[in-house]
PDB file of N, CA and C in Angstrom:
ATOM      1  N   UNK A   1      -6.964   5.257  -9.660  1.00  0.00           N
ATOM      2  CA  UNK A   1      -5.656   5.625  -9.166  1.00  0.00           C
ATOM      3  C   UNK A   1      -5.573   7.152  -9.149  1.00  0.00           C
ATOM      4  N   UNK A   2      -5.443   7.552  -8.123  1.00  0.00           N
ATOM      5  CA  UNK A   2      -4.849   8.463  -7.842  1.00  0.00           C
ATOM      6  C   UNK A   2      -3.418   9.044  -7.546  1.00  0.00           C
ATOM      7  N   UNK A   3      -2.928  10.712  -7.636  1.00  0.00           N
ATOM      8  CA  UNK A   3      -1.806  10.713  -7.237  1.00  0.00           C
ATOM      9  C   UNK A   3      -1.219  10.415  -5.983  1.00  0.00           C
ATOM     10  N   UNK A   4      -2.450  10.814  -4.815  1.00  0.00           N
ATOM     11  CA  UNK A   4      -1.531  10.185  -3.332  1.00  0.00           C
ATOM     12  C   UNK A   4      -1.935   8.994  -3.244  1.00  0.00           C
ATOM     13  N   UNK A   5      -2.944   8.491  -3.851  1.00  0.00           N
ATOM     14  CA  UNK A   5      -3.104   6.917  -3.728  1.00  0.00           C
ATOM     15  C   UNK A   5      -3.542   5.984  -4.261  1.00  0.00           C
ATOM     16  N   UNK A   6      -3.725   4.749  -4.112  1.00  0.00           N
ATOM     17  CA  UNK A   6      -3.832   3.875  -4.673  1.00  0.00           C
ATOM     18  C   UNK A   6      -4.831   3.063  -4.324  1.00  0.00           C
ATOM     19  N   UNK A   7      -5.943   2.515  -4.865  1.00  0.00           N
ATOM     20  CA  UNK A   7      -7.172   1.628  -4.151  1.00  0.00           C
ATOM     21  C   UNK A   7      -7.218   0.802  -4.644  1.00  0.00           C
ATOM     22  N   UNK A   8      -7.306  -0.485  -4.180  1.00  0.00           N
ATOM     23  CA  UNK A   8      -7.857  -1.860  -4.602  1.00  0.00           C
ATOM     24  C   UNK A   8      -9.024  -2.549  -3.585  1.00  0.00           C
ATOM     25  N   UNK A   9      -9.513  -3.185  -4.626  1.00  0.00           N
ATOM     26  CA  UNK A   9     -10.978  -3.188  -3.893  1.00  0.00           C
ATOM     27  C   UNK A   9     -10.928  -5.257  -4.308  1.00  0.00           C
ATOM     28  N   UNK A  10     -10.927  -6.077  -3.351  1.00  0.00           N
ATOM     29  CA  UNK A  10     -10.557  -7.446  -3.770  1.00  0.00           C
ATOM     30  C   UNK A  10     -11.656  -8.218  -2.687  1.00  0.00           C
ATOM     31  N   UNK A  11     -12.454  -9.180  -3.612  1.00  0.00           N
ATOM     32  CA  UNK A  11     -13.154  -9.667  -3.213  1.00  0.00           C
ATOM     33  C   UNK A  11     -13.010 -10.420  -2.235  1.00  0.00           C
ATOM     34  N   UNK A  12     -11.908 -11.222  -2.387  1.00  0.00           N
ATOM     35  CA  UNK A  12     -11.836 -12.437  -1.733  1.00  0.00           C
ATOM     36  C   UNK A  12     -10.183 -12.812  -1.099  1.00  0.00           C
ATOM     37  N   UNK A  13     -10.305 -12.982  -0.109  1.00  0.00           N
ATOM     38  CA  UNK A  13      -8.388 -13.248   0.036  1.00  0.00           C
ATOM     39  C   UNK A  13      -8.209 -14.549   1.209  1.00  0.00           C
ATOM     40  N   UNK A  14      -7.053 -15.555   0.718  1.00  0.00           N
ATOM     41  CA  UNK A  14      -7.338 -16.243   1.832  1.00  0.00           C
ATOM     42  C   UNK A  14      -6.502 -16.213   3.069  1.00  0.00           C
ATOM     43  N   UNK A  15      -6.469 -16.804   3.768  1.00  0.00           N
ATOM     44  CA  UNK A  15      -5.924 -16.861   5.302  1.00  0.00           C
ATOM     45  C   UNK A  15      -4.255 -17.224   5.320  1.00  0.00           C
ATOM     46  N   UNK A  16      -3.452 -16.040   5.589  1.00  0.00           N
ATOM     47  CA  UNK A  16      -2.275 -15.692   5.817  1.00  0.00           C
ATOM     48  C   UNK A  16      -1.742 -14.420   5.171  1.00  0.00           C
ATOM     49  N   UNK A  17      -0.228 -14.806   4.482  1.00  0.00           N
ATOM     50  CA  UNK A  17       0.152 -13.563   4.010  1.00  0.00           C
ATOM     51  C   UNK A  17      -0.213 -13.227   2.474  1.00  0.00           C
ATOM     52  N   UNK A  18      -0.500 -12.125   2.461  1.00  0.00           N
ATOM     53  CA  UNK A  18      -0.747 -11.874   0.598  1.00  0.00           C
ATOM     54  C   UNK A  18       0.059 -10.897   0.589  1.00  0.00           C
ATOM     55  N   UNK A  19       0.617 -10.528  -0.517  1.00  0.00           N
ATOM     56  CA  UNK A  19       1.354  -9.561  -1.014  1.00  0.00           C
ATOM     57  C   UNK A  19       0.298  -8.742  -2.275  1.00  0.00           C
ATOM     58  N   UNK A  20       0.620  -7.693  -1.899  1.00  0.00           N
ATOM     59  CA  UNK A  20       0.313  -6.706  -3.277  1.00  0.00           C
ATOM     60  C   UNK A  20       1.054  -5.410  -3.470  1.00  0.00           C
ATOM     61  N   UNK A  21       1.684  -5.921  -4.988  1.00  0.00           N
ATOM     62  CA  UNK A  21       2.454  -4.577  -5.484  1.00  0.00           C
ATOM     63  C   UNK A  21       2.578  -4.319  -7.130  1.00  0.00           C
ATOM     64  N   UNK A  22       2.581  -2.994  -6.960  1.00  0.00           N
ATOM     65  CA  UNK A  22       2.258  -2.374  -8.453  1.00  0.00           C
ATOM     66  C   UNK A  22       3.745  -1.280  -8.608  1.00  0.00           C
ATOM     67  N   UNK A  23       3.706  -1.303  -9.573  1.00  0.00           N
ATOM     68  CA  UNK A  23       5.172  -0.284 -10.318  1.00  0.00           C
ATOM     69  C   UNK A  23       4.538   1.225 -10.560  1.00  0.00           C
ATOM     70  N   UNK A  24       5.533   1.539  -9.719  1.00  0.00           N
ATOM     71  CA  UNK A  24       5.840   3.617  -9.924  1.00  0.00           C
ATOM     72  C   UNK A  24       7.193   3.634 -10.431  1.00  0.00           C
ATOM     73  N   UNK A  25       7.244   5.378 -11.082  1.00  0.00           N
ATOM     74  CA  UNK A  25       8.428   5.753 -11.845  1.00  0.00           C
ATOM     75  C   UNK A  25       8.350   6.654 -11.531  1.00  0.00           C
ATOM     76  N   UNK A  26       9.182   6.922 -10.553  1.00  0.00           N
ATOM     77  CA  UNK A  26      10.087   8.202  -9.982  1.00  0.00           C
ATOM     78  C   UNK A  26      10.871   8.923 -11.339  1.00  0.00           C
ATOM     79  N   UNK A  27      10.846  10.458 -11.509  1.00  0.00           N
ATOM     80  CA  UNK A  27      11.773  10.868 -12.030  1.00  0.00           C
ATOM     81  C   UNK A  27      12.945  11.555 -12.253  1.00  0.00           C
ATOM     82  N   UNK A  28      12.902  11.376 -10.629  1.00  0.00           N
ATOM     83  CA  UNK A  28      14.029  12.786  -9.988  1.00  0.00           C
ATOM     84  C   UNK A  28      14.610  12.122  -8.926  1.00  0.00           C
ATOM     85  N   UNK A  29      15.946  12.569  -8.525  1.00  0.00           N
ATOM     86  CA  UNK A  29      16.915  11.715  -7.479  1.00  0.00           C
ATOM     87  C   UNK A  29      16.015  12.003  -6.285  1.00  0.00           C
ATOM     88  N   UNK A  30      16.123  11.830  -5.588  1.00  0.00           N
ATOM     89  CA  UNK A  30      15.883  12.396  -3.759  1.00  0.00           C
ATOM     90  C   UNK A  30      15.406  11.405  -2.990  1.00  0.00           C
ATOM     91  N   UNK A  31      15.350  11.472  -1.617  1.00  0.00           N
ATOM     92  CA  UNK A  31      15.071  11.348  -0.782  1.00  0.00           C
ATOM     93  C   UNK A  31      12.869  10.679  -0.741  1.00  0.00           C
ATOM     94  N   UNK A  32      12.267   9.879  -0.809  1.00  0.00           N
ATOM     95  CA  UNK A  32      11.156   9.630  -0.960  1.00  0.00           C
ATOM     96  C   UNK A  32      10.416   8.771   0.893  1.00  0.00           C
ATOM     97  N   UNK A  33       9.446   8.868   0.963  1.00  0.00           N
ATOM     98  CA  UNK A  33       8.711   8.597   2.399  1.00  0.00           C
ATOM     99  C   UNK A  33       7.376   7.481   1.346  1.00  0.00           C
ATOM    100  N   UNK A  34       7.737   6.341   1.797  1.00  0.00           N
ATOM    101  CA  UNK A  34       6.404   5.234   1.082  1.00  0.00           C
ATOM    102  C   UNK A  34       5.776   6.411   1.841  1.00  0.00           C
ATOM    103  N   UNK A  35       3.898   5.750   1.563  1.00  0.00           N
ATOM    104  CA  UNK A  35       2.848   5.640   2.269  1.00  0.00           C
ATOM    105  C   UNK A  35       2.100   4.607   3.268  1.00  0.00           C
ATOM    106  N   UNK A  36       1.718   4.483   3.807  1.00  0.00           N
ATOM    107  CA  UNK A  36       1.390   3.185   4.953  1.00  0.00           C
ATOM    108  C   UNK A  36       0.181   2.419   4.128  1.00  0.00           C
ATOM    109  N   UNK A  37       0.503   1.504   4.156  1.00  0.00           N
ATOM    110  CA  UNK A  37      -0.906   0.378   3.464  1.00  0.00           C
ATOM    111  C   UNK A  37      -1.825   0.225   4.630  1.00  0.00           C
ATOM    112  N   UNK A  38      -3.225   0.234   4.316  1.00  0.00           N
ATOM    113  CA  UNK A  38      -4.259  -0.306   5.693  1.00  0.00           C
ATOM    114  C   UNK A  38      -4.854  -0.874   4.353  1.00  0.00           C
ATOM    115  N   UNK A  39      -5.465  -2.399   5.583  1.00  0.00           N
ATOM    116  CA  UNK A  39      -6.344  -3.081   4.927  1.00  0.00           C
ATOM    117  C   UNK A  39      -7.345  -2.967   5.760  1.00  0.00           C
ATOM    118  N   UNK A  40      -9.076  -3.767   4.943  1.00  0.00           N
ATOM    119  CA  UNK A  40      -9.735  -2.938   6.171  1.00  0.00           C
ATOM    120  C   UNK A  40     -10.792  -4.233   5.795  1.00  0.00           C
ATOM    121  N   UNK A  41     -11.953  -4.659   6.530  1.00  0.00           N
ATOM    122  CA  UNK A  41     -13.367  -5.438   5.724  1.00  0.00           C
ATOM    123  C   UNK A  41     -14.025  -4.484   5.836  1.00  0.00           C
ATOM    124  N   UNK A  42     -14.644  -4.733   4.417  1.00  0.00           N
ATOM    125  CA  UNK A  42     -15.899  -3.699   4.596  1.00  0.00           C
ATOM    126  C   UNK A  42     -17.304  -4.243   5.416  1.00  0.00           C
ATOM    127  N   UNK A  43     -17.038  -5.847   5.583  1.00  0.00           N
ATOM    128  CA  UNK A  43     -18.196  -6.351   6.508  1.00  0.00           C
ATOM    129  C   UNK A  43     -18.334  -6.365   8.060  1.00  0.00           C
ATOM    130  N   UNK A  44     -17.027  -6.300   8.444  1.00  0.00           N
ATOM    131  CA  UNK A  44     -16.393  -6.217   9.259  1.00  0.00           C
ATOM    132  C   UNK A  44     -14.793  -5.121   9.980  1.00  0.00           C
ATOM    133  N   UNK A  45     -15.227  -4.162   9.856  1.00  0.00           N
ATOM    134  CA  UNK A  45     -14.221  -3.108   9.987  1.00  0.00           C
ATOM    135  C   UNK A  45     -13.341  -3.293  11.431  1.00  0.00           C
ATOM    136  N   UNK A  46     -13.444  -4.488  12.331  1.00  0.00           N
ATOM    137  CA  UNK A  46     -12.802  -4.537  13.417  1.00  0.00           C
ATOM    138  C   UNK A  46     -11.261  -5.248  12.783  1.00  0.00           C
ATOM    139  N   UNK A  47     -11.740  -5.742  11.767  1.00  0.00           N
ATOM    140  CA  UNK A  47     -10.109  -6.878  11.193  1.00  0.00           C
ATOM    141  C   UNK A  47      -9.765  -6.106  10.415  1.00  0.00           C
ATOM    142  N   UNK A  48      -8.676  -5.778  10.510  1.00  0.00           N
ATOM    143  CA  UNK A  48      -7.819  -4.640   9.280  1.00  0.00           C
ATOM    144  C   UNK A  48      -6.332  -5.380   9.986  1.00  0.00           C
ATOM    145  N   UNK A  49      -5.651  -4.255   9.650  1.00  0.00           N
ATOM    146  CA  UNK A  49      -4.310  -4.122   9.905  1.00  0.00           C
ATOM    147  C   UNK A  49      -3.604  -3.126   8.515  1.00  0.00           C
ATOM    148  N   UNK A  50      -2.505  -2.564   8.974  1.00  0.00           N
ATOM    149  CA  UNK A  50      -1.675  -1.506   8.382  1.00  0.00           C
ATOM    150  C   UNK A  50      -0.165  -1.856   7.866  1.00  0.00           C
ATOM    151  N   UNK A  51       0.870  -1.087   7.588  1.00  0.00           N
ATOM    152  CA  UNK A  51       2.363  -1.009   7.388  1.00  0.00           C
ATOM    153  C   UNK A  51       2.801  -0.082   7.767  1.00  0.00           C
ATOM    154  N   UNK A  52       4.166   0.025   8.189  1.00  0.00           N
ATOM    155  CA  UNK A  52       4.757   1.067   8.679  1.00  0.00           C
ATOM    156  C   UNK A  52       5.306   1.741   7.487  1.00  0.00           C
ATOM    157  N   UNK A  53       5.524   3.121   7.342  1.00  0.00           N
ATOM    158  CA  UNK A  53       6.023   3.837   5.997  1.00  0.00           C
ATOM    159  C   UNK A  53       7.604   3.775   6.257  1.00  0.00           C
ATOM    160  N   UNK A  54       8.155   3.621   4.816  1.00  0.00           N
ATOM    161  CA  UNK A  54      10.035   3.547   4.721  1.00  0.00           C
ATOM    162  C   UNK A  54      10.010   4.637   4.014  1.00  0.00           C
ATOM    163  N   UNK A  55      11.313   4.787   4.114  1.00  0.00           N
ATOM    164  CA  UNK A  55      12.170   5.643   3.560  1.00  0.00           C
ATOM    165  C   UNK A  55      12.899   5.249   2.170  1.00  0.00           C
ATOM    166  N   UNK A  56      12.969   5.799   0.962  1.00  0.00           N
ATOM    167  CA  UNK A  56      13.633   5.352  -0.265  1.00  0.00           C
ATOM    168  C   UNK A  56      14.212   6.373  -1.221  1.00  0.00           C
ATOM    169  N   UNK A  57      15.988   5.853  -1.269  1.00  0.00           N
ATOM    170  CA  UNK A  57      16.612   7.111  -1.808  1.00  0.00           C
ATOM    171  C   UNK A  57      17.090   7.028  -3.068  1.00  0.00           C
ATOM    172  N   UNK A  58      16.594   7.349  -3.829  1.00  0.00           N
ATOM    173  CA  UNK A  58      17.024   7.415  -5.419  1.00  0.00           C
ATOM    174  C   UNK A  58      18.115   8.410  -5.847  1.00  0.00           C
ATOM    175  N   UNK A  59      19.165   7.784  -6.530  1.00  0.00           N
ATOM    176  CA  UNK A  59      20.184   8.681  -7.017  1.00  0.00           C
ATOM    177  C   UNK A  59      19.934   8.509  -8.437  1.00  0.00           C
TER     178      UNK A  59
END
């Protein structure tokens, strides 16, 4: 883990939707921009797909 990002490296996944999420702690109010998720094969780099980045406002 890094600070701009985050890697997971998963062997195996099956056919539809998966979810994956892990906990951050913001410590200051403002205004925040996610980052875009890409998934990718490493056997096959034509099948991936991505997320669009949100917006998240902490008071």
């Amino acid at each position: 883990m890094r600070d701009t990002s985050a890697e997971f490296f998963i062997d195996k996944l099956r056919k539809g939707i998966v979810q994956i999420e892990y906990k951050v702690y913001i410590d200051r109010p403002g205004t925040y921009q996610t980052g875009i998720a890409t998934v990718q094969s490493a056997y096959a780099p034509e099948f991936g797909g991505h997320t669009k980045s949100l917006s998240v406002t902490v008071r």
